[in-house]
C-alpha atoms as a PDB file:
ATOM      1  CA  UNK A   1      21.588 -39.177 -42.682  1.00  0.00           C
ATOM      2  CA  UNK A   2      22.715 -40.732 -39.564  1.00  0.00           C
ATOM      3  CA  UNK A   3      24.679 -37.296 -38.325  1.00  0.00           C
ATOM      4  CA  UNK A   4      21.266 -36.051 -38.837  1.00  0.00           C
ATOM      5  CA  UNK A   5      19.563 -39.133 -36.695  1.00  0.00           C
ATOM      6  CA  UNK A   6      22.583 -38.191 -33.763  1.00  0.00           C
ATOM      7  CA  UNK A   7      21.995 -34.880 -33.496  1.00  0.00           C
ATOM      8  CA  UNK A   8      18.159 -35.649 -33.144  1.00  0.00           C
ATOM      9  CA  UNK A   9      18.874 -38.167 -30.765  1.00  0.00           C
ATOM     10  CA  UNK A  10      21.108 -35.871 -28.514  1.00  0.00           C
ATOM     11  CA  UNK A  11      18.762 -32.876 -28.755  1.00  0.00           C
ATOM     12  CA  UNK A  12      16.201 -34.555 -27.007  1.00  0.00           C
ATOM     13  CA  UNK A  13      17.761 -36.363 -24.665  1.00  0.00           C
ATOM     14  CA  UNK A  14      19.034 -32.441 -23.797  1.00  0.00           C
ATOM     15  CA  UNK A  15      15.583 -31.629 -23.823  1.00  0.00           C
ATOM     16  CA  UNK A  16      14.820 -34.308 -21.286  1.00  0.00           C
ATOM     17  CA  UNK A  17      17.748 -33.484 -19.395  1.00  0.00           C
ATOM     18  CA  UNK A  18      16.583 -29.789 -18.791  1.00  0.00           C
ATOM     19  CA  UNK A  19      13.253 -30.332 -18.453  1.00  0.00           C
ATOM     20  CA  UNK A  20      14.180 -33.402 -15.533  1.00  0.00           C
ATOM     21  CA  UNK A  21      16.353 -30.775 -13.514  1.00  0.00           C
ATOM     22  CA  UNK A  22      15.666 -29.451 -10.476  1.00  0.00           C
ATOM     23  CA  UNK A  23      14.394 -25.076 -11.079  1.00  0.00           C
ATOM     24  CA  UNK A  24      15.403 -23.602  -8.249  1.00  0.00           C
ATOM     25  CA  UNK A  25      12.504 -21.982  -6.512  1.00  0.00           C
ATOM     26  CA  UNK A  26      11.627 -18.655  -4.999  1.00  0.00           C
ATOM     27  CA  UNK A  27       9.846 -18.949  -2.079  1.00  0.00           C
ATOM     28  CA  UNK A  28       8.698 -15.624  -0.758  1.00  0.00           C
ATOM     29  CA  UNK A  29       6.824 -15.371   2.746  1.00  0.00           C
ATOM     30  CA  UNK A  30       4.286 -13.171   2.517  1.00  0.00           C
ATOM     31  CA  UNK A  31       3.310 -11.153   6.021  1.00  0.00           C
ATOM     32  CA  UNK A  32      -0.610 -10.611   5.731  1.00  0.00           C
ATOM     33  CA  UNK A  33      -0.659  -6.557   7.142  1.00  0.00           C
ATOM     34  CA  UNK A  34      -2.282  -5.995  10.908  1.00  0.00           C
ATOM     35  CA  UNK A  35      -5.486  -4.225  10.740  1.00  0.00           C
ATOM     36  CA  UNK A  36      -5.002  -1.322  12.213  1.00  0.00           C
ATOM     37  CA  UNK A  37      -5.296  -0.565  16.654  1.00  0.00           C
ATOM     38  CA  UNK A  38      -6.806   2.268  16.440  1.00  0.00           C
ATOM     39  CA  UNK A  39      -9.721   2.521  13.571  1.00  0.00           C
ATOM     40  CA  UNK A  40     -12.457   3.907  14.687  1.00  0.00           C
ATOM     41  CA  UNK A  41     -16.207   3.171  13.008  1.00  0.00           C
ATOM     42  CA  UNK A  42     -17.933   5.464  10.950  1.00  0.00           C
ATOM     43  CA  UNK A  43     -17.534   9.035   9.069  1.00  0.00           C
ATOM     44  CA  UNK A  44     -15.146  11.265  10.945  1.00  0.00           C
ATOM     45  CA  UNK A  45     -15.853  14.702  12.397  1.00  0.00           C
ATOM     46  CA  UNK A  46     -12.783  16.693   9.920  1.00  0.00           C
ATOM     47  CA  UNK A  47     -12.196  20.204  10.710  1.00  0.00           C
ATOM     48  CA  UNK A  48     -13.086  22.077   7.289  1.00  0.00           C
ATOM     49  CA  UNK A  49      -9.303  23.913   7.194  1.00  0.00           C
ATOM     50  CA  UNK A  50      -7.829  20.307   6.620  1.00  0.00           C
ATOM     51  CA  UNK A  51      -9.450  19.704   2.680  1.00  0.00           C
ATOM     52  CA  UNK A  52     -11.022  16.381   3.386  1.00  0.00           C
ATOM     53  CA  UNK A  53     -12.767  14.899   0.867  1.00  0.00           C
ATOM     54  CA  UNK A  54     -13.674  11.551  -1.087  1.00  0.00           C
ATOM     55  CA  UNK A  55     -11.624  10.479  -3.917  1.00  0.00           C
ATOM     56  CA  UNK A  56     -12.746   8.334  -6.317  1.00  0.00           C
ATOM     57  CA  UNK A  57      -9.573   5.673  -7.603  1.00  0.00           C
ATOM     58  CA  UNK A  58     -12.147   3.543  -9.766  1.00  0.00           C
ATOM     59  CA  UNK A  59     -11.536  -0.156  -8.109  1.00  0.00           C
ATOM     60  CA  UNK A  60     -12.176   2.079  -4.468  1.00  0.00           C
ATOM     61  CA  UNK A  61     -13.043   5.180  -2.594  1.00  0.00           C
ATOM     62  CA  UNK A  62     -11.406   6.714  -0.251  1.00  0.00           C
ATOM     63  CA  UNK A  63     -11.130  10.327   2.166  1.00  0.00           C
ATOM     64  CA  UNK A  64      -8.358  11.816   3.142  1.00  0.00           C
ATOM     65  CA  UNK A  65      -7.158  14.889   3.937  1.00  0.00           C
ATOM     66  CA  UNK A  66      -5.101  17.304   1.634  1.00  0.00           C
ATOM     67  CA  UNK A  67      -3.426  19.326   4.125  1.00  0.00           C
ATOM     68  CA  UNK A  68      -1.445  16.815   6.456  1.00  0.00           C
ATOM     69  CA  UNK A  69      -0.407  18.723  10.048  1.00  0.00           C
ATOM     70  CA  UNK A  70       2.386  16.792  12.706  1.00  0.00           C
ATOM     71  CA  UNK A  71       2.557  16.912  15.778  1.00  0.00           C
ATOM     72  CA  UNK A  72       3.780  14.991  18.507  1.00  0.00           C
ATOM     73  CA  UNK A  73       5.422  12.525  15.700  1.00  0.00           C
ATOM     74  CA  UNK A  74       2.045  11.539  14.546  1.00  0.00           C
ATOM     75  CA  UNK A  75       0.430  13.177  11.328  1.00  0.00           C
ATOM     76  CA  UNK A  76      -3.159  13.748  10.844  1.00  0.00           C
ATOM     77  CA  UNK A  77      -4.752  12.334   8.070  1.00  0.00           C
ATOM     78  CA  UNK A  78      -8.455  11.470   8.432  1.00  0.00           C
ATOM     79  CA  UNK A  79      -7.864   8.520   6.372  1.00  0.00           C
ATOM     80  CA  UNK A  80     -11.563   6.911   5.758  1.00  0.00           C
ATOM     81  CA  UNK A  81     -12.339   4.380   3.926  1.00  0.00           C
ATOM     82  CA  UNK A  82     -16.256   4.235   3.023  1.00  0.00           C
ATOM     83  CA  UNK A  83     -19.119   2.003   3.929  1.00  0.00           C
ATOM     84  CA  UNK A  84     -19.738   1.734   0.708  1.00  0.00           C
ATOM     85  CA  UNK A  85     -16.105   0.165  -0.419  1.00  0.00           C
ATOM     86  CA  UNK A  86     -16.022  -3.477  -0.218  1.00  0.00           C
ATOM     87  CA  UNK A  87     -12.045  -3.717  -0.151  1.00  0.00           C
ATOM     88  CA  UNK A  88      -9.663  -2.847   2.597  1.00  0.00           C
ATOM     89  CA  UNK A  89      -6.986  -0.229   2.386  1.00  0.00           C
ATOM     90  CA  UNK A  90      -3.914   0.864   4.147  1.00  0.00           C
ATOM     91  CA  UNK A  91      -1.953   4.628   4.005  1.00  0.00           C
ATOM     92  CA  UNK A  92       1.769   4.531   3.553  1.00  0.00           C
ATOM     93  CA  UNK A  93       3.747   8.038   4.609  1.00  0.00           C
ATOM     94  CA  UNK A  94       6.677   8.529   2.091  1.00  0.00           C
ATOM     95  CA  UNK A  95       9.554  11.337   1.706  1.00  0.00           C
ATOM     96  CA  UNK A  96      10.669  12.473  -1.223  1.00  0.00           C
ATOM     97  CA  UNK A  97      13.038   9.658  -1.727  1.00  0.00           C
ATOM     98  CA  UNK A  98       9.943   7.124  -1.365  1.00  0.00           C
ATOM     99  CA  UNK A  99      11.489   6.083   2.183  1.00  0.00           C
ATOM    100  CA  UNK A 100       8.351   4.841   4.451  1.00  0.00           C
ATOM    101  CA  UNK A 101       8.084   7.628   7.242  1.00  0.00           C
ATOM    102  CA  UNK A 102       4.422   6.344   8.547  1.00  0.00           C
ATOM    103  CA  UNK A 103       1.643   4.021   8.273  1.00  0.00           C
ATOM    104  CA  UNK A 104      -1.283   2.479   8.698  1.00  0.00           C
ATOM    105  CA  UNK A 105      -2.501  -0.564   9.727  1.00  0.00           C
ATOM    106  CA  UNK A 106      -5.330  -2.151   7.102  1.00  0.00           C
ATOM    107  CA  UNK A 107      -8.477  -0.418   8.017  1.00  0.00           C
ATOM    108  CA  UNK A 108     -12.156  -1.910   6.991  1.00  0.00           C
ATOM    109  CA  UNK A 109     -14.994  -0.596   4.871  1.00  0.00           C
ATOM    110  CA  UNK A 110     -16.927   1.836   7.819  1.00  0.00           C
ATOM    111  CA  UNK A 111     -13.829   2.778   9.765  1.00  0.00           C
ATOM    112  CA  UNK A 112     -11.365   5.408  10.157  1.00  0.00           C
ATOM    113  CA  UNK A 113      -7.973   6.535  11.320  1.00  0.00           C
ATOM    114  CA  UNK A 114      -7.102  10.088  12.390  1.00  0.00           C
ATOM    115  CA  UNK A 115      -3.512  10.159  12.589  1.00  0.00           C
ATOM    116  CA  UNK A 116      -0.239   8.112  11.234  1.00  0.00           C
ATOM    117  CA  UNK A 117       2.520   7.720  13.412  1.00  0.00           C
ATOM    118  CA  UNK A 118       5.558   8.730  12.138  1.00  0.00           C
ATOM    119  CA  UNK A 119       8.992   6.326  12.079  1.00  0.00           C
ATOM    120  CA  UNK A 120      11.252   9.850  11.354  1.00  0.00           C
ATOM    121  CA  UNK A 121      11.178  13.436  12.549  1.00  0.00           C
ATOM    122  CA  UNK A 122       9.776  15.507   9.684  1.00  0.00           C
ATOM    123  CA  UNK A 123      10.475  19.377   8.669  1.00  0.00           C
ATOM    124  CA  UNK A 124       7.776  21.960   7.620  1.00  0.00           C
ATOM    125  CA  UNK A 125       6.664  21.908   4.687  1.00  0.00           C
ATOM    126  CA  UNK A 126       8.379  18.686   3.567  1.00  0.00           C
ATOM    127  CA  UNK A 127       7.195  17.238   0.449  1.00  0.00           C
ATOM    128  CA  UNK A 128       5.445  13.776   1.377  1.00  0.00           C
ATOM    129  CA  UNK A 129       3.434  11.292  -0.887  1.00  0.00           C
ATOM    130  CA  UNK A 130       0.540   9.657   0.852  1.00  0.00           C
ATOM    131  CA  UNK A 131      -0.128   6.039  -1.182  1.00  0.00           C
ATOM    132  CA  UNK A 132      -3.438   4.660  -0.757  1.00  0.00           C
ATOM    133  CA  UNK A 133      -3.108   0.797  -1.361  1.00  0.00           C
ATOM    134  CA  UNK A 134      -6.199  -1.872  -1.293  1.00  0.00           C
ATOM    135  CA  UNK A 135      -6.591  -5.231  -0.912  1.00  0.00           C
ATOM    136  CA  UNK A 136      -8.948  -8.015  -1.695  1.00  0.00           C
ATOM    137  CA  UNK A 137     -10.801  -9.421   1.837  1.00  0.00           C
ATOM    138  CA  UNK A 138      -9.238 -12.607   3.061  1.00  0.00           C
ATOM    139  CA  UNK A 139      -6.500 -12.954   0.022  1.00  0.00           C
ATOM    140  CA  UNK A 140      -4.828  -9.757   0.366  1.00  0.00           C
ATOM    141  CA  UNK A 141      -4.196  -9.815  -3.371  1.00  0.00           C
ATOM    142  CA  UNK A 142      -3.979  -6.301  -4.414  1.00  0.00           C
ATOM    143  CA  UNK A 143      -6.636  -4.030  -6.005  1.00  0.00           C
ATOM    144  CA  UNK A 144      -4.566  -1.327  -7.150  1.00  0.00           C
ATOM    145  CA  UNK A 145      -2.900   1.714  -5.038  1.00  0.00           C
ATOM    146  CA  UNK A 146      -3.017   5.227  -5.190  1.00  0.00           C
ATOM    147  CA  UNK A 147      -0.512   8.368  -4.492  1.00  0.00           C
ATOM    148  CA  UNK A 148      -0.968  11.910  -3.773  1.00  0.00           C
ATOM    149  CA  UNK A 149       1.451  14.572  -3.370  1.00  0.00           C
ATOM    150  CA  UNK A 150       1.608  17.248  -0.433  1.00  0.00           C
ATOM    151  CA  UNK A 151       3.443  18.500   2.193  1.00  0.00           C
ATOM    152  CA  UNK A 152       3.425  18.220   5.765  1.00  0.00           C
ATOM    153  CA  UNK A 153       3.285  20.806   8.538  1.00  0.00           C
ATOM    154  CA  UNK A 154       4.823  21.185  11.296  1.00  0.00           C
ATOM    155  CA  UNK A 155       3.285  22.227  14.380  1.00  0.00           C
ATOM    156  CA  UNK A 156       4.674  23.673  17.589  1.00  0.00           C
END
């Protein structure tokens, strides 16, 4: 009976020893992304060849185009993101070993960016994955992100 009443009496003063401790903390900055320089307002003019069109990723819409030319280390991408959307969204460039190669800045429901500037020099026909990514106004918390596989081309 009083082994039982020691071992009582030592597992909670553990318990109020671990509990009193100090948890060491993770503090992780978060960098709110720029909007992007060079958004433009409204519905882009696309060239038919480049298979724009609206997607539909449920939380958000977004256009975009399906064949993705470079030149001049920028690739063009009509990325659009509707009047009609009521969350931001950004366009990430990756290679086929999910390495960032371009981006976007966060562009606004109504506005539009034509081309991504590219952070490597790309081959033809490389396989890329353009990621879609939204965000919540003001909070940045995330609404969910979408990725599409292509392939860039090259031109002279």
């Amino acid at each position: 009976m009083i082994f039982s009443a020691v071992i009582c009496a030592l597992s909670v003063a553990a318990m109020f020893f671990a509990l009193g401790m100090d948890k060491p903390q993770v503090h992780t900055e978060f960098t709110p992304p720029p909007f992007e320089e060079n958004a433009e307002k409204g519905t882009p003019p696309v060239p038919k060849y480049l298979g724009w069109s609206e997607l539909d990723a449920r939380a958000f819409k977004f256009s975009v185009c399906g064949k993705v030319y470079a030149k001049e280390q920028k690739a063009d991408v009509w990325f659009t993101n509707p009047k009609s959307n009521v969350l931001w969204l950004k366009l990430r460039i990756l290679d086929e070993n999910n390495n960032i190669i371009g981006e976007t800045g966060i562009i606004r429901p109504g506005e539009y960016v034509r081309a991504v500037p590219l952070f490597k020099e790309v081959s033809d026909n490389m396989p890329i994955t353009v990621k879609v990514m939204s965000y919540e106004p003001e909070t940045y918390f995330s609404e969910g992100a979408v990725s599409l596989g292509t392939s860039i081309k090259v031109l002279p």
